[in-house]
PDB file of N, CA and C in Angstrom:
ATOM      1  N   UNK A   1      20.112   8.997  -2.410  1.00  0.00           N
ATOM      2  CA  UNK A   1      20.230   7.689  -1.809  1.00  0.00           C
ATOM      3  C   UNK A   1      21.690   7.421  -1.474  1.00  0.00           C
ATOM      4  N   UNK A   2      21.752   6.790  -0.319  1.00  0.00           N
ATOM      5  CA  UNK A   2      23.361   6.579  -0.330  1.00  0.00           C
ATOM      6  C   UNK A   2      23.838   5.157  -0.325  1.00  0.00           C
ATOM      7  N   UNK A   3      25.120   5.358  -0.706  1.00  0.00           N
ATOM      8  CA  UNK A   3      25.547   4.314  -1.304  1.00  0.00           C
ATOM      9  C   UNK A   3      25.745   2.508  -0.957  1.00  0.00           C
ATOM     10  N   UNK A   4      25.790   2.900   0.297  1.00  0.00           N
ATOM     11  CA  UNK A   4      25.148   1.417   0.985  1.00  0.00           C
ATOM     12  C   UNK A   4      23.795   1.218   0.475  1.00  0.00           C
ATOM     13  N   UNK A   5      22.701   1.917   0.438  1.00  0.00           N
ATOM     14  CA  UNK A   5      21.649   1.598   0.405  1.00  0.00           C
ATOM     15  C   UNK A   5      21.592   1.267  -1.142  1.00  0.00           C
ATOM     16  N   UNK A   6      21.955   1.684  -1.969  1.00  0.00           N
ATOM     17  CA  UNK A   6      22.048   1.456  -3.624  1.00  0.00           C
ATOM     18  C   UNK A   6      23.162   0.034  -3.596  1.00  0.00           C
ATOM     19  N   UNK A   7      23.489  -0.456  -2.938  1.00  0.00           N
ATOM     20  CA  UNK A   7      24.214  -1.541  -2.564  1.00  0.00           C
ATOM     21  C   UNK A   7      23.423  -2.360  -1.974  1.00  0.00           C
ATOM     22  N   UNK A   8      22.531  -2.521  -1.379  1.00  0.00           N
ATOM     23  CA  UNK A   8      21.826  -3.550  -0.213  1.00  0.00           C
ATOM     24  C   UNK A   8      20.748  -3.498  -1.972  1.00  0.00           C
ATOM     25  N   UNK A   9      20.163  -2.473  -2.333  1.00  0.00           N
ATOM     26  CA  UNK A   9      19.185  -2.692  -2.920  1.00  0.00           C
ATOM     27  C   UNK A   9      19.582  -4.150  -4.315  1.00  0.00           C
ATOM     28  N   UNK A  10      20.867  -3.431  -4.561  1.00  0.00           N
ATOM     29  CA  UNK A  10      21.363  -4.312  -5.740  1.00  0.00           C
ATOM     30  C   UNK A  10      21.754  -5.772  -5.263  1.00  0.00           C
ATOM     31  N   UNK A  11      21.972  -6.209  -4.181  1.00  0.00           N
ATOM     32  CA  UNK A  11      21.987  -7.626  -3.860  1.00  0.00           C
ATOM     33  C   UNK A  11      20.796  -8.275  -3.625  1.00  0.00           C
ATOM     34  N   UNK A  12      19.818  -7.259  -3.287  1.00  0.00           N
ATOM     35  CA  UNK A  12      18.498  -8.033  -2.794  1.00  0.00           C
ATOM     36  C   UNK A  12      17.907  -8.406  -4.355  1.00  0.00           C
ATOM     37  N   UNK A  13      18.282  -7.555  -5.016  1.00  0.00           N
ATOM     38  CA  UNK A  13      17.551  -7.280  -6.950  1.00  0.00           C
ATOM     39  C   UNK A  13      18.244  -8.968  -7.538  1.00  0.00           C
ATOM     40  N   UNK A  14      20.005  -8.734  -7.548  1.00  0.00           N
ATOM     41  CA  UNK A  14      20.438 -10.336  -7.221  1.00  0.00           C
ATOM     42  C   UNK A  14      20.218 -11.653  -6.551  1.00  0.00           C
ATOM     43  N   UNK A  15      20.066 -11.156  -5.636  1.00  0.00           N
ATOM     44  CA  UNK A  15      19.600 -12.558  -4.428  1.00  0.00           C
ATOM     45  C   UNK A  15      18.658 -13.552  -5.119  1.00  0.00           C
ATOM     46  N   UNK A  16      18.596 -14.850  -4.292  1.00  0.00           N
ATOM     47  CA  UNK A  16      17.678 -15.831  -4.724  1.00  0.00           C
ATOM     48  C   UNK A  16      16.372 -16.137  -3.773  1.00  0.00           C
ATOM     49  N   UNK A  17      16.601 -14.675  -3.004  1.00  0.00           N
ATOM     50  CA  UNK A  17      15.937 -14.597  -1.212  1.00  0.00           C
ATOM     51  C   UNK A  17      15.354 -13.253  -1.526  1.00  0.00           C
ATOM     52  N   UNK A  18      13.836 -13.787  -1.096  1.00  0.00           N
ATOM     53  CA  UNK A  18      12.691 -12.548  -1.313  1.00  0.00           C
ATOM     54  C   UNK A  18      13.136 -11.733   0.026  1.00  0.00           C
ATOM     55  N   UNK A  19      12.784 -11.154   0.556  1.00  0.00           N
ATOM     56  CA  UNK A  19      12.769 -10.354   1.603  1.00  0.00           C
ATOM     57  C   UNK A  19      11.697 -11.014   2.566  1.00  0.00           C
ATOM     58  N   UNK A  20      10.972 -11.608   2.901  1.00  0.00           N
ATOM     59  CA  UNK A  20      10.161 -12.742   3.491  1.00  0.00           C
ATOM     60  C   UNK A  20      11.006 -14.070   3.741  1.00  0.00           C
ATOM     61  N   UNK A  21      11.597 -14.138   2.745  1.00  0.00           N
ATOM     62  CA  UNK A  21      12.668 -15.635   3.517  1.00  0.00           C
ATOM     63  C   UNK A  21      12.403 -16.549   2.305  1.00  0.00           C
ATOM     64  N   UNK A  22      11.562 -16.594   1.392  1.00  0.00           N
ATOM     65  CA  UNK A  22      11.347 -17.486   0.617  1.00  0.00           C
ATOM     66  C   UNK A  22      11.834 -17.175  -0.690  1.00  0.00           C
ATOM     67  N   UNK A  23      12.310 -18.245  -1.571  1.00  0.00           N
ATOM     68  CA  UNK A  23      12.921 -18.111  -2.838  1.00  0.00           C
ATOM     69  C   UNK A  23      12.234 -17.202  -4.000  1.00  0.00           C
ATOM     70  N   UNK A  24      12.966 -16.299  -4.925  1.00  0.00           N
ATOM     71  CA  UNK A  24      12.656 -15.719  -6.019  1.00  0.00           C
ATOM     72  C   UNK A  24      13.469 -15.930  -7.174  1.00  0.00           C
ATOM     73  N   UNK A  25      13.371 -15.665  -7.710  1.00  0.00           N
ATOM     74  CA  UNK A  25      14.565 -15.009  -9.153  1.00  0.00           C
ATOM     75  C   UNK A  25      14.947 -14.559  -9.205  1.00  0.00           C
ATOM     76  N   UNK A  26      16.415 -14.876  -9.531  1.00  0.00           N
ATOM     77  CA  UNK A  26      17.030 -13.817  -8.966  1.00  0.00           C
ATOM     78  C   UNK A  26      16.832 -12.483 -10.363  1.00  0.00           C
ATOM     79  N   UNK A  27      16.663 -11.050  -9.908  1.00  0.00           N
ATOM     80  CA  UNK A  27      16.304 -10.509 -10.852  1.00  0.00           C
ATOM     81  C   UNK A  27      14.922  -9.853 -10.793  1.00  0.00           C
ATOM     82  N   UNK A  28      14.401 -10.540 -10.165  1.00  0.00           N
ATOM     83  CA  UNK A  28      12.931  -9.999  -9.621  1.00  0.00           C
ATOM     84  C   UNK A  28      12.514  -9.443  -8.137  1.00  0.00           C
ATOM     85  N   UNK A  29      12.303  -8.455  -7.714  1.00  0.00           N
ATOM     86  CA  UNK A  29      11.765  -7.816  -6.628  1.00  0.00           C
ATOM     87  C   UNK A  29      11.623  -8.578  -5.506  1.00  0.00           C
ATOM     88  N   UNK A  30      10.530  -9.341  -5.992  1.00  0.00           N
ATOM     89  CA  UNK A  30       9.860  -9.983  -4.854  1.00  0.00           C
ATOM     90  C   UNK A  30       9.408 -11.257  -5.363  1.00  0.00           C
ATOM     91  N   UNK A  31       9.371 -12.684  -4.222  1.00  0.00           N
ATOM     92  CA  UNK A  31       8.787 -14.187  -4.758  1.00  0.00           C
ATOM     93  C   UNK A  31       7.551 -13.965  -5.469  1.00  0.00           C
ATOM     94  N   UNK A  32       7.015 -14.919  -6.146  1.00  0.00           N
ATOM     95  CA  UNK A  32       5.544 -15.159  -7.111  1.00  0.00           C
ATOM     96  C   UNK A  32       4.423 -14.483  -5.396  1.00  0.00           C
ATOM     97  N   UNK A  33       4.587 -15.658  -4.455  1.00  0.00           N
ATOM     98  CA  UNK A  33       3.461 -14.950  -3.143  1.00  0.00           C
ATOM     99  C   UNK A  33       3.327 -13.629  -2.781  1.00  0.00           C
ATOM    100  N   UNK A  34       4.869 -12.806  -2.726  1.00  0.00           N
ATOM    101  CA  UNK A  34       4.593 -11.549  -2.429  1.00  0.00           C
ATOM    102  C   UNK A  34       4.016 -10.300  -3.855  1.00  0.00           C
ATOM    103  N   UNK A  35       5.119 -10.848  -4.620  1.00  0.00           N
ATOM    104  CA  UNK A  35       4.641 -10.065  -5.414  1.00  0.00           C
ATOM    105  C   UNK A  35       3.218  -9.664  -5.997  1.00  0.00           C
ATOM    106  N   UNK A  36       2.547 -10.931  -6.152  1.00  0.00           N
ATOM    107  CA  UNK A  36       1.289 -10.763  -6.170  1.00  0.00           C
ATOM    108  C   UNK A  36       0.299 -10.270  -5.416  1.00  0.00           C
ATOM    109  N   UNK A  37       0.357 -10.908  -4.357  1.00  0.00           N
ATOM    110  CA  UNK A  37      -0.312  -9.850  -2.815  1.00  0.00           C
ATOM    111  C   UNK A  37      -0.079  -8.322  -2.992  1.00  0.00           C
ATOM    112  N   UNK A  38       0.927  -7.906  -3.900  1.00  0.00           N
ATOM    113  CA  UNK A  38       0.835  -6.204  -4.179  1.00  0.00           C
ATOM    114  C   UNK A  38      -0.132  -5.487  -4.965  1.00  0.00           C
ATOM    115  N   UNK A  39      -0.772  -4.715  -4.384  1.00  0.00           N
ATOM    116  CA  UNK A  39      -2.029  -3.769  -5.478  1.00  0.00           C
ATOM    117  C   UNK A  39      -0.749  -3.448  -6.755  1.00  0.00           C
ATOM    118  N   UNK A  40      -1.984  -3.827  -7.937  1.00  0.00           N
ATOM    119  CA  UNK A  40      -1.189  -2.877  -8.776  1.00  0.00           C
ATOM    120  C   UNK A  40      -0.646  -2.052  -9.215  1.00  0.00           C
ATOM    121  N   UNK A  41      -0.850  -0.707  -8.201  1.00  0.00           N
ATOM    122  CA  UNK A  41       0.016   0.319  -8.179  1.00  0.00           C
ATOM    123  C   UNK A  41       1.089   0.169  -7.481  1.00  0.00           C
ATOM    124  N   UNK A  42       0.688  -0.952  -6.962  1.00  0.00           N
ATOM    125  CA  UNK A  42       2.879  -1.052  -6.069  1.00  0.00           C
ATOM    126  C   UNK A  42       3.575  -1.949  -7.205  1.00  0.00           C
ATOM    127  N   UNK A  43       3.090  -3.060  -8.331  1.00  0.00           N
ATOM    128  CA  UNK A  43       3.376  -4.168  -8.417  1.00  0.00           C
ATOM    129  C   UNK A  43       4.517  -3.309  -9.876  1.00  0.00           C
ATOM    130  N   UNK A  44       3.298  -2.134 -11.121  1.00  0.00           N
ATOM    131  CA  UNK A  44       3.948  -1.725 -11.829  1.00  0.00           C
ATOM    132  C   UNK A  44       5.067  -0.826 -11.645  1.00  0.00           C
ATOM    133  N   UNK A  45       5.177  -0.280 -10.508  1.00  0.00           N
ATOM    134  CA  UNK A  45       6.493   0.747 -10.253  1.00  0.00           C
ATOM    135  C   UNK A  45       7.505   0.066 -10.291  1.00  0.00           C
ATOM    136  N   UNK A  46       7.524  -1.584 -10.054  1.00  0.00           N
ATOM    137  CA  UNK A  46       8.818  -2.057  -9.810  1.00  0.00           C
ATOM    138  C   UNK A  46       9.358  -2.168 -10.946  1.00  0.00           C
ATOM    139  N   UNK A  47       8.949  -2.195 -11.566  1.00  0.00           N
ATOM    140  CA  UNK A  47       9.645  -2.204 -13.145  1.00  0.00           C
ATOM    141  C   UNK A  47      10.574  -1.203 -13.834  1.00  0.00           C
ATOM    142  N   UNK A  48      10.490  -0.124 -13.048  1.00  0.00           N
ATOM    143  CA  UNK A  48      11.187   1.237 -13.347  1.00  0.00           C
ATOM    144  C   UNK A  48      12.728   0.854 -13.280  1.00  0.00           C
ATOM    145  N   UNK A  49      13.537   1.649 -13.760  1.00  0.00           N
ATOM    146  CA  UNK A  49      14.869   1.533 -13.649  1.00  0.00           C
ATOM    147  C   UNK A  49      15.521   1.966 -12.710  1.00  0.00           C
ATOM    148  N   UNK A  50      16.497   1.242 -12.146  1.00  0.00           N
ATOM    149  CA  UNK A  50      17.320   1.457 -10.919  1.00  0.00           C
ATOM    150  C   UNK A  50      17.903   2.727 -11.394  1.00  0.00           C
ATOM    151  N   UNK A  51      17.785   3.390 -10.128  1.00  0.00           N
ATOM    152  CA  UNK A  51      18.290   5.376 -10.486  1.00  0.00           C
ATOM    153  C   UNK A  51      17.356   5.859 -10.955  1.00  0.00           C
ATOM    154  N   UNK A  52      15.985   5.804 -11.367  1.00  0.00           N
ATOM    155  CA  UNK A  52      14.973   6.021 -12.155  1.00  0.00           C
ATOM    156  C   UNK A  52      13.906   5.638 -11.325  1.00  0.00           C
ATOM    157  N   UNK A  53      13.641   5.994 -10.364  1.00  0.00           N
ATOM    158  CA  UNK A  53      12.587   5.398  -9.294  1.00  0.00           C
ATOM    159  C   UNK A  53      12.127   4.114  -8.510  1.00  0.00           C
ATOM    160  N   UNK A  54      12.953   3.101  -8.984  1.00  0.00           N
ATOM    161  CA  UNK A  54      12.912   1.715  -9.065  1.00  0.00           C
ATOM    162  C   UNK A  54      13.463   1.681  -7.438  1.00  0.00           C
ATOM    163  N   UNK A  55      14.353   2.741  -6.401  1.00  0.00           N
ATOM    164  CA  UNK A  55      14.659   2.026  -5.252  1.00  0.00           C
ATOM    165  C   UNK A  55      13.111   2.401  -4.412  1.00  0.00           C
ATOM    166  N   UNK A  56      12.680   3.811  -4.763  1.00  0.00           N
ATOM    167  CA  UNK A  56      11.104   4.172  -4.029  1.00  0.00           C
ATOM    168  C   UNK A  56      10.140   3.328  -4.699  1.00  0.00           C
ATOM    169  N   UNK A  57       9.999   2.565  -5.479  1.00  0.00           N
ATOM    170  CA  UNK A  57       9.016   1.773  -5.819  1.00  0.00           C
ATOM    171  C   UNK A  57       9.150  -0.060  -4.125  1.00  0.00           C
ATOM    172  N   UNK A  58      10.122  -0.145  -4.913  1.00  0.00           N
ATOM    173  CA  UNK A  58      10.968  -1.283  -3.889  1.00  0.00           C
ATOM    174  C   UNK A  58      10.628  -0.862  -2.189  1.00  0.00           C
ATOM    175  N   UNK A  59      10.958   0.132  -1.757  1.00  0.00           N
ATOM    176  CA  UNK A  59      10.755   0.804  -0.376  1.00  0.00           C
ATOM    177  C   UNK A  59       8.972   0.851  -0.078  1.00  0.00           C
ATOM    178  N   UNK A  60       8.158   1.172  -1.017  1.00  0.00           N
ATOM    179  CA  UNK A  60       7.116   1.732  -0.986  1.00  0.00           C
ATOM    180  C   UNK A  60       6.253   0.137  -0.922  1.00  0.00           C
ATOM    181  N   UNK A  61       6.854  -1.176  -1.628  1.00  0.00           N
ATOM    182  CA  UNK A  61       6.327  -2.338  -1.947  1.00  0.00           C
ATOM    183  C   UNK A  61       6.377  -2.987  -0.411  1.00  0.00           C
ATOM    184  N   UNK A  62       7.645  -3.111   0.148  1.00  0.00           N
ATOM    185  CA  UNK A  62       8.005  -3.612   1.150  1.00  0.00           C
ATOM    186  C   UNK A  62       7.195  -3.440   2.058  1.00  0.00           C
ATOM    187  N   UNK A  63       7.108  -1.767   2.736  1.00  0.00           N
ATOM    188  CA  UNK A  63       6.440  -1.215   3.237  1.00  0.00           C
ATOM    189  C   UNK A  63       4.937  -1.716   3.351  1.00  0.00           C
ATOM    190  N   UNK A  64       4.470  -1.784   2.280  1.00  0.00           N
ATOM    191  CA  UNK A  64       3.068  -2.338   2.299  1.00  0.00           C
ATOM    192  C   UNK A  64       2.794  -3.799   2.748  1.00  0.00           C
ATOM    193  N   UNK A  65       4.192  -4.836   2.018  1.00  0.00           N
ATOM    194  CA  UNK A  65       3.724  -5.996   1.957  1.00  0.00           C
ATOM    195  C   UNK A  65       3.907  -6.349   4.325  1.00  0.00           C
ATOM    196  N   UNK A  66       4.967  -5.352   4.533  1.00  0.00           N
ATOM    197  CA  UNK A  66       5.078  -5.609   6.329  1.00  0.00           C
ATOM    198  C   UNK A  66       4.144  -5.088   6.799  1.00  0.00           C
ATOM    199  N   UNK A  67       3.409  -4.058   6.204  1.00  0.00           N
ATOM    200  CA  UNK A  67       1.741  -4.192   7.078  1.00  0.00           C
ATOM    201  C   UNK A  67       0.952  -5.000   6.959  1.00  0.00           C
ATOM    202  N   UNK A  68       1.005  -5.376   5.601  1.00  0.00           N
ATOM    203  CA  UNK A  68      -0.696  -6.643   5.304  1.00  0.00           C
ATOM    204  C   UNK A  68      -0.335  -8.044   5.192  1.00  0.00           C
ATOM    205  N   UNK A  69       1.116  -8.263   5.152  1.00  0.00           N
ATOM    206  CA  UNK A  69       1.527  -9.645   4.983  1.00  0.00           C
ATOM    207  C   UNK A  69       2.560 -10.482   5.764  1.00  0.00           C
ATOM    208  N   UNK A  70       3.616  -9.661   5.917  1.00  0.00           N
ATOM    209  CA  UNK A  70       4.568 -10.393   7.172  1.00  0.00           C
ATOM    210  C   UNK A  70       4.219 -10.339   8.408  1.00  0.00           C
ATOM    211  N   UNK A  71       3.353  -9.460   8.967  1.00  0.00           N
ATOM    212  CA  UNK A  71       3.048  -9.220  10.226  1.00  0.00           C
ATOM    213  C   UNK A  71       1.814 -10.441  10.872  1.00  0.00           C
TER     214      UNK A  71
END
């Protein structure tokens, strides 16, 4: 992964801004709406540790939620 991208990931992980536009925690992936809209096999990967699979969990969540939900 390169290092911008391990950078964008860690502000979005900070942010108070889901990736949809609407508020989260900061600290959490994704808002209460998106996150939930994730099958549970996208929802438990996010939990993994950053460097430890946690940016392909994040990539793999997104991914799903811009086919079935932002679009």
């Amino acid at each position: 992964m390169k290092l911008e991208d391990a950078k964008f990931l860690l502000e979005e992980l900070k942010s108070d801004e889901c990736a949809c536009g609407n508020y989260k925690k900061p600290g959490n992936s994704f808002c209460y709406n998106c996150y939930t809209s994730l099958p549970n096999d996208h929802q438990k990967p996010l939990y993994k540790r950053f460097g430890n699979g946690y940016e392909e969990a994040y990539e793999e969540a997104t991914k799903w939620l811009k086919a079935w939900e932002w679009d």
